[in-house]
PDB file of N, CA and C in Angstrom:
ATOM      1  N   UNK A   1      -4.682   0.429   9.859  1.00  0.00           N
ATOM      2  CA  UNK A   1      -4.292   1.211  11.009  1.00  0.00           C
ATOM      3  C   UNK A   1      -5.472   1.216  11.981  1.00  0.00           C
ATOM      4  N   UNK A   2      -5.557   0.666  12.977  1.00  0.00           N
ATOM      5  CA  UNK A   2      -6.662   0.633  14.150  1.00  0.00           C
ATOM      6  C   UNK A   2      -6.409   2.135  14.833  1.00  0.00           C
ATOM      7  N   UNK A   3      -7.686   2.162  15.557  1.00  0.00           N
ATOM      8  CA  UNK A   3      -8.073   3.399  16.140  1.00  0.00           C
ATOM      9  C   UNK A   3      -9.267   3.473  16.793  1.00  0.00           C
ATOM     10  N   UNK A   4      -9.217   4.017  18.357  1.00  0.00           N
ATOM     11  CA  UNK A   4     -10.243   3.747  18.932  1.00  0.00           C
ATOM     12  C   UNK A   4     -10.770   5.074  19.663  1.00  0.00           C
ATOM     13  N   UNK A   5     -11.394   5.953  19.885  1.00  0.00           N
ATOM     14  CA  UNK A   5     -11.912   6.974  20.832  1.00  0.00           C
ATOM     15  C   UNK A   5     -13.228   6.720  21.035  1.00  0.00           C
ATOM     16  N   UNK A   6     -13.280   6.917  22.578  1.00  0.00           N
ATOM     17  CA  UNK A   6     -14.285   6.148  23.486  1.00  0.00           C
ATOM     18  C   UNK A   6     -14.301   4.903  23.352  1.00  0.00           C
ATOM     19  N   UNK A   7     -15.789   4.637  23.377  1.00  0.00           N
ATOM     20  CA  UNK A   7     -16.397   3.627  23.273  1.00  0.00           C
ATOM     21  C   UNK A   7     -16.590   3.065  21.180  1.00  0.00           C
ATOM     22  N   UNK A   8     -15.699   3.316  20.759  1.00  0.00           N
ATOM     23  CA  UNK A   8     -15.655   3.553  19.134  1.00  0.00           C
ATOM     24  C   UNK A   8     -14.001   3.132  19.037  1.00  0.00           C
ATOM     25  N   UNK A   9     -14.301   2.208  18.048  1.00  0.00           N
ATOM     26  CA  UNK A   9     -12.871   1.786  17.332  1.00  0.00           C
ATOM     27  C   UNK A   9     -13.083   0.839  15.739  1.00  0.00           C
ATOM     28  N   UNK A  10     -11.651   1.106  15.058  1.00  0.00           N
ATOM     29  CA  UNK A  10     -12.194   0.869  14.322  1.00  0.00           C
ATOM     30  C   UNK A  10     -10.848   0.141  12.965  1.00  0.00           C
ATOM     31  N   UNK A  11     -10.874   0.231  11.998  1.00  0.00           N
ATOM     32  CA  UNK A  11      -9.195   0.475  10.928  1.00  0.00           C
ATOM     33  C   UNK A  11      -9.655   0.958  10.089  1.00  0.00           C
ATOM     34  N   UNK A  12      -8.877   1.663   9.553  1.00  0.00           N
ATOM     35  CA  UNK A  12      -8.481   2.609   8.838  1.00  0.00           C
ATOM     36  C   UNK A  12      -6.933   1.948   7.861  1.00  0.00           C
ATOM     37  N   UNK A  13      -7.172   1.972   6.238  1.00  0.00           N
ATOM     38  CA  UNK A  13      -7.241   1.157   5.644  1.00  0.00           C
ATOM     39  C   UNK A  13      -5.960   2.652   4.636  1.00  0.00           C
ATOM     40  N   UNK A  14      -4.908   2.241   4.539  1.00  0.00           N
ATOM     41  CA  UNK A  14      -3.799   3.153   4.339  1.00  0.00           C
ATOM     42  C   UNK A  14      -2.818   2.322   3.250  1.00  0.00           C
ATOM     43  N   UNK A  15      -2.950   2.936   1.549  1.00  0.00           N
ATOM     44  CA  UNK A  15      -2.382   2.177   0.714  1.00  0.00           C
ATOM     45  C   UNK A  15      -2.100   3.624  -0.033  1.00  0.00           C
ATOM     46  N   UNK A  16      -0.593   3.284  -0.962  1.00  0.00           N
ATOM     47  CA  UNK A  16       0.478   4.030  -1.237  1.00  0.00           C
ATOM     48  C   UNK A  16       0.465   3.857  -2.981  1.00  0.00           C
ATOM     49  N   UNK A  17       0.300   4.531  -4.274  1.00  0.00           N
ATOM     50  CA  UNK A  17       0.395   3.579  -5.085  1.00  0.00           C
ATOM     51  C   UNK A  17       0.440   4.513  -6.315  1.00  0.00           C
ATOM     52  N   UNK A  18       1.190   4.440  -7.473  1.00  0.00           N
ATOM     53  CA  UNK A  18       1.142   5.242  -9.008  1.00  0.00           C
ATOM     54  C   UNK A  18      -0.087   5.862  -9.437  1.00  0.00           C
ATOM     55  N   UNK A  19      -0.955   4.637  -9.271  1.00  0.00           N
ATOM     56  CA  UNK A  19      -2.229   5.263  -9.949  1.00  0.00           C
ATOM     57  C   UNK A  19      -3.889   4.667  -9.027  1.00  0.00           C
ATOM     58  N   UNK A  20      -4.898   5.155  -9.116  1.00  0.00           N
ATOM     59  CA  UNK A  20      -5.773   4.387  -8.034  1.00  0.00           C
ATOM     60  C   UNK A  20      -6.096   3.328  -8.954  1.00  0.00           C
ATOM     61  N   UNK A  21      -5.901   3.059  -9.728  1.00  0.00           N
ATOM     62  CA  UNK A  21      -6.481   1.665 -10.894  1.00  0.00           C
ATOM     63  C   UNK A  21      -6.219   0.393 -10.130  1.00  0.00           C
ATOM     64  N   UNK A  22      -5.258   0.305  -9.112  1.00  0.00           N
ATOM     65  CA  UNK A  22      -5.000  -0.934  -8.638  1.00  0.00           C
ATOM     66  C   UNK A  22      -6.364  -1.115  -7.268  1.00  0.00           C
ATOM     67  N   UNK A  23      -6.360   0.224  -6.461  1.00  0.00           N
ATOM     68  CA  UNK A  23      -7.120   0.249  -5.853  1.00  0.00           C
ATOM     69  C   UNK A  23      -8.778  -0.209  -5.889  1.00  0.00           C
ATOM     70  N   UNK A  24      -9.150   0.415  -7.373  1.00  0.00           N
ATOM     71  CA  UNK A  24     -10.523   0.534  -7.446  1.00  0.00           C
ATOM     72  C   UNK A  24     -10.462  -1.259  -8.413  1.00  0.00           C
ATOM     73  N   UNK A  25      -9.831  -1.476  -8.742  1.00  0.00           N
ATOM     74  CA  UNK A  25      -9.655  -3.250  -9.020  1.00  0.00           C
ATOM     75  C   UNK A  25      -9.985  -3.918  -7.860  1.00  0.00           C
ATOM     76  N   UNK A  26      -9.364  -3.231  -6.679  1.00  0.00           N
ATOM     77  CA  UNK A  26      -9.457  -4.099  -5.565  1.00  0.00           C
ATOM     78  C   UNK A  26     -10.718  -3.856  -4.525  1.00  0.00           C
ATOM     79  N   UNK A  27     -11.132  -2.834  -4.640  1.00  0.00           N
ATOM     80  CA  UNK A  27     -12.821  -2.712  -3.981  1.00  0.00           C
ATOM     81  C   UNK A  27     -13.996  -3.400  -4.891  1.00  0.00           C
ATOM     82  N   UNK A  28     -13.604  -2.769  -5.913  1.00  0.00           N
ATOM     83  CA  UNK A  28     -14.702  -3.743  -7.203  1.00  0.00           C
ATOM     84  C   UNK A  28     -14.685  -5.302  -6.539  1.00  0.00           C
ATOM     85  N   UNK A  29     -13.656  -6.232  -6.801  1.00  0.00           N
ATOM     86  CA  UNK A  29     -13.415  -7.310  -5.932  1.00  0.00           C
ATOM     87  C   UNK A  29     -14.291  -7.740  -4.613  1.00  0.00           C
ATOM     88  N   UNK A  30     -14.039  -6.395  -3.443  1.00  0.00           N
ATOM     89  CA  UNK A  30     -14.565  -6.762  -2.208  1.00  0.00           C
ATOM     90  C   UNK A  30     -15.803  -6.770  -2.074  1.00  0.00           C
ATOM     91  N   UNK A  31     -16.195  -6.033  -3.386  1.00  0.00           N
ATOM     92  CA  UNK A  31     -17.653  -5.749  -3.193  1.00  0.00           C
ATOM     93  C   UNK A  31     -18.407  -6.895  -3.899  1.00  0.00           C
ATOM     94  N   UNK A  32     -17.791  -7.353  -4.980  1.00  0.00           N
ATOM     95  CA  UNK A  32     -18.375  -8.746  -5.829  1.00  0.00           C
ATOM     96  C   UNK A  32     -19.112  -7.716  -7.127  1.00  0.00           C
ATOM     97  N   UNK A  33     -18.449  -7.475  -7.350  1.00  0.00           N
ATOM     98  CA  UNK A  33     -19.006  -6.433  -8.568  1.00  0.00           C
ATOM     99  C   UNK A  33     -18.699  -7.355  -9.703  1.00  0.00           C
ATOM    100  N   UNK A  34     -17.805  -8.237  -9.911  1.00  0.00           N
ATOM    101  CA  UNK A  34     -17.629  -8.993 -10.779  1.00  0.00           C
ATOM    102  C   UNK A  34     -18.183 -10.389 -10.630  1.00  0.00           C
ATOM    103  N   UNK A  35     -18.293 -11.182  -9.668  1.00  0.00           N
ATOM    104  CA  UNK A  35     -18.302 -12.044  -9.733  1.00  0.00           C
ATOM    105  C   UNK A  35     -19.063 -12.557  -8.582  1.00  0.00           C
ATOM    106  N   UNK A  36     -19.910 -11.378  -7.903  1.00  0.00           N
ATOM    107  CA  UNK A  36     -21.149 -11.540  -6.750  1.00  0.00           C
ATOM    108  C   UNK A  36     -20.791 -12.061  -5.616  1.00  0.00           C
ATOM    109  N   UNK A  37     -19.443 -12.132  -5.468  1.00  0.00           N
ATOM    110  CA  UNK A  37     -18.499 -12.684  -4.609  1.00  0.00           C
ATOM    111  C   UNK A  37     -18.062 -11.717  -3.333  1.00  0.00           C
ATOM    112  N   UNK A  38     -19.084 -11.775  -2.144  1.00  0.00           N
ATOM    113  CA  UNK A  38     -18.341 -10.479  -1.188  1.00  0.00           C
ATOM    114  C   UNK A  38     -17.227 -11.111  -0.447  1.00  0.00           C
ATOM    115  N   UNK A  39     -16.536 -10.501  -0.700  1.00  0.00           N
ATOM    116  CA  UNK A  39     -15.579 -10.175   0.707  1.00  0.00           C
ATOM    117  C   UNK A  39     -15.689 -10.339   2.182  1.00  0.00           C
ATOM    118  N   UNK A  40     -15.167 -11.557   2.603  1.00  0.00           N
ATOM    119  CA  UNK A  40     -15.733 -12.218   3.972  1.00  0.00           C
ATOM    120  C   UNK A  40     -15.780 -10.780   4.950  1.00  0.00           C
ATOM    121  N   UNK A  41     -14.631  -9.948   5.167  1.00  0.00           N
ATOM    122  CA  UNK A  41     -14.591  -9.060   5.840  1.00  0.00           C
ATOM    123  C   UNK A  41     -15.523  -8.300   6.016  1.00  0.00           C
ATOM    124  N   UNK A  42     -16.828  -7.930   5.369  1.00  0.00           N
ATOM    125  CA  UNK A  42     -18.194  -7.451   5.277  1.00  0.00           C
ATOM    126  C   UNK A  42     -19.144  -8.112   5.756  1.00  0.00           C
ATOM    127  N   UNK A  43     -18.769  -9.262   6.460  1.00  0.00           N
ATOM    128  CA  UNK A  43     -19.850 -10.836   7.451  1.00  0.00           C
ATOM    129  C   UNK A  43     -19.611 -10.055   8.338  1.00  0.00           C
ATOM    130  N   UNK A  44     -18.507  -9.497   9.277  1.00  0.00           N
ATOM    131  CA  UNK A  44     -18.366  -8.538  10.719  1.00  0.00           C
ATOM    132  C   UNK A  44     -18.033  -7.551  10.809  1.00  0.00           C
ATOM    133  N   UNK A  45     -17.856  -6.500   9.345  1.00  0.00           N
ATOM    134  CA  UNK A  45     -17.440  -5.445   9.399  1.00  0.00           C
ATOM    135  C   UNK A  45     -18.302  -4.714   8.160  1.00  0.00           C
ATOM    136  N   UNK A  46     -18.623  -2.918   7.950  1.00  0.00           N
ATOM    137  CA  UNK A  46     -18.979  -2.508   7.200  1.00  0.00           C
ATOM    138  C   UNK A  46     -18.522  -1.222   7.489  1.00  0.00           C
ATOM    139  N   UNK A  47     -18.313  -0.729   5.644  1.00  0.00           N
ATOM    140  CA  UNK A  47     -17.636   0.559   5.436  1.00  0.00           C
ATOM    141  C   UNK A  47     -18.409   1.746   5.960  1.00  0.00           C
ATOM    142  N   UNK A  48     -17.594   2.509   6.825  1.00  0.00           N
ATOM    143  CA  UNK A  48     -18.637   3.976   7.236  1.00  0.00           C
ATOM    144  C   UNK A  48     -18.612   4.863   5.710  1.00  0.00           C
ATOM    145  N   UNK A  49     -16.651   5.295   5.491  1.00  0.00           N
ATOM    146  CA  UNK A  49     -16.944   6.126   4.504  1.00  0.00           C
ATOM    147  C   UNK A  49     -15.190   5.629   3.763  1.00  0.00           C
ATOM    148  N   UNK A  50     -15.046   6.709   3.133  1.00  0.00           N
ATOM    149  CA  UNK A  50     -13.746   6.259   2.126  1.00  0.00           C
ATOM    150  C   UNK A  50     -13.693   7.500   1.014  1.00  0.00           C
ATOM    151  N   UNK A  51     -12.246   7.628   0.941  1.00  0.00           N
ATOM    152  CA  UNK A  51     -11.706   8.792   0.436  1.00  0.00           C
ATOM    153  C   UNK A  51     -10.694   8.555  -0.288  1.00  0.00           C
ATOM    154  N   UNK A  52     -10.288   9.129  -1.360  1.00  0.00           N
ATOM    155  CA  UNK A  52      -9.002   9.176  -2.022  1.00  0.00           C
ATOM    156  C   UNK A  52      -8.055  10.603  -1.474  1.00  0.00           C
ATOM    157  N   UNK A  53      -6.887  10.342  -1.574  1.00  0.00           N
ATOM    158  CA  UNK A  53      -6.328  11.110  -1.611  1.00  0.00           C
ATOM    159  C   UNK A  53      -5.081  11.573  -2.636  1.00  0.00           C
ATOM    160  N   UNK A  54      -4.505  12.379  -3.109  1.00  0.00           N
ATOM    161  CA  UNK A  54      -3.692  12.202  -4.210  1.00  0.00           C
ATOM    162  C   UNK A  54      -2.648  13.352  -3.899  1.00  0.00           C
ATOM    163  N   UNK A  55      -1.061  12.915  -3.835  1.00  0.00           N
ATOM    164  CA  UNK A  55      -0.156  13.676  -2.939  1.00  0.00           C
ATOM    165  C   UNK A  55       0.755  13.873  -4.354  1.00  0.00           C
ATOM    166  N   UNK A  56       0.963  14.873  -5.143  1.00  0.00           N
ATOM    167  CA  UNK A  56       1.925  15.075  -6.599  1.00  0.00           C
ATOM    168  C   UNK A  56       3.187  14.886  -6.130  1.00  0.00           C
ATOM    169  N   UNK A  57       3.988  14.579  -6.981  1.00  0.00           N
ATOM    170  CA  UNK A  57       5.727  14.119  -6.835  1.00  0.00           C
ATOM    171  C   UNK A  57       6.138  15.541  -6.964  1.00  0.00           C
ATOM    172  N   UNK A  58       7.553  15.823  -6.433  1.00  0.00           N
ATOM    173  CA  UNK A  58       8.136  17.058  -6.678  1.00  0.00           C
ATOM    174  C   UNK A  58       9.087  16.708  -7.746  1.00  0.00           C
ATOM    175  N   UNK A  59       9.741  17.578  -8.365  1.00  0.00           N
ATOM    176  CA  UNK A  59      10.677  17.688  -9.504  1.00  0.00           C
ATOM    177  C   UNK A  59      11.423  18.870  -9.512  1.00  0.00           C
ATOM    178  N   UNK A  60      12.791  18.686  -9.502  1.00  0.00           N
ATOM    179  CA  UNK A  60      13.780  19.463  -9.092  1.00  0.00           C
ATOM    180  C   UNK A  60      13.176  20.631  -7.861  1.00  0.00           C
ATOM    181  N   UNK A  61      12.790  19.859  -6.804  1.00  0.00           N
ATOM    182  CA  UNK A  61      12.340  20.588  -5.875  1.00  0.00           C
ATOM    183  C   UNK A  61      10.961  21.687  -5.376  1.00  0.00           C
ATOM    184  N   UNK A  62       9.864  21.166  -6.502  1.00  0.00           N
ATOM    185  CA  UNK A  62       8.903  21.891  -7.312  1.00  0.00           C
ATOM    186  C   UNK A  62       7.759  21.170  -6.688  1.00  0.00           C
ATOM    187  N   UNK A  63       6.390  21.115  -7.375  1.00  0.00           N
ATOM    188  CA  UNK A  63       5.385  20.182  -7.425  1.00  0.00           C
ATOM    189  C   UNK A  63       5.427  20.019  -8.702  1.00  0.00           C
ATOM    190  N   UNK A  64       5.093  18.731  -8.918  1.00  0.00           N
ATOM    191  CA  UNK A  64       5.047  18.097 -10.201  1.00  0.00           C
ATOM    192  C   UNK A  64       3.194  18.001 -10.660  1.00  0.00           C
ATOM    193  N   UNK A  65       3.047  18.798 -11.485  1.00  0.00           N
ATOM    194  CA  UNK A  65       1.489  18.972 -11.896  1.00  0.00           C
ATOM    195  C   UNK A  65       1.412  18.640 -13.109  1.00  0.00           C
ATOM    196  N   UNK A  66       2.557  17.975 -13.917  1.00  0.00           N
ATOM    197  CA  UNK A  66       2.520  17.517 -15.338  1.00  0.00           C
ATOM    198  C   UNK A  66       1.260  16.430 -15.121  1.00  0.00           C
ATOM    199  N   UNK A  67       0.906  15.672 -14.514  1.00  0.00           N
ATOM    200  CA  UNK A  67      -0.289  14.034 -14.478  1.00  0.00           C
ATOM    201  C   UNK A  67      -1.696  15.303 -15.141  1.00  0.00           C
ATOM    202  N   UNK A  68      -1.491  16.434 -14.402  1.00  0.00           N
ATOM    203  CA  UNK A  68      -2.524  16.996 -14.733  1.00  0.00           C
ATOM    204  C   UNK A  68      -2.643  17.997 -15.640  1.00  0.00           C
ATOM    205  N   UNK A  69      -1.796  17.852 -16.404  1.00  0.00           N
ATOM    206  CA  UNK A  69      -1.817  18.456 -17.773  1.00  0.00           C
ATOM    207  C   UNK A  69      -1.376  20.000 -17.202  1.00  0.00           C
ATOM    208  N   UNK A  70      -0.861  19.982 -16.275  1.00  0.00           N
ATOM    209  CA  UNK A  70      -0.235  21.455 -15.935  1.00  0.00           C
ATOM    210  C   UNK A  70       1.118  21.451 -16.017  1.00  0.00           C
TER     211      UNK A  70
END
């Protein structure tokens, strides 16, 4: 997702998913954590910051807090 105010722009990087295991597979990757291999996208670009976020399913109209042992 691009985004620019002022003289500042930038993307913003928006993924949907069961569990973050696929995610953190896939930064490990960009970073060459395995295989010392960076990620071309880091030749003209570098991370400011990065966040998880985690949104619970509802169930019969509820929040669903069972993942967390609630």
């Amino acid at each position: 997702m691009p985004w620019t105010e002022g003289n500042s722009g930038s993307l913003m990087f928006v993924a949907f998913g069961a569990s973050f295991d696929a995610f953190e597979a896939q930064l490990r990757r960009m970073v060459g954590e395995e295989d010392g291999i960076v990620d071309a996208l880091f030749s003209f670009t570098r991370p400011l910051s990065g966040a998880y976020y985690w949104c619970p399913a509802l169930k019969d109209g509820k929040l669903d807090l069972s993942p967390l042992g609630l």
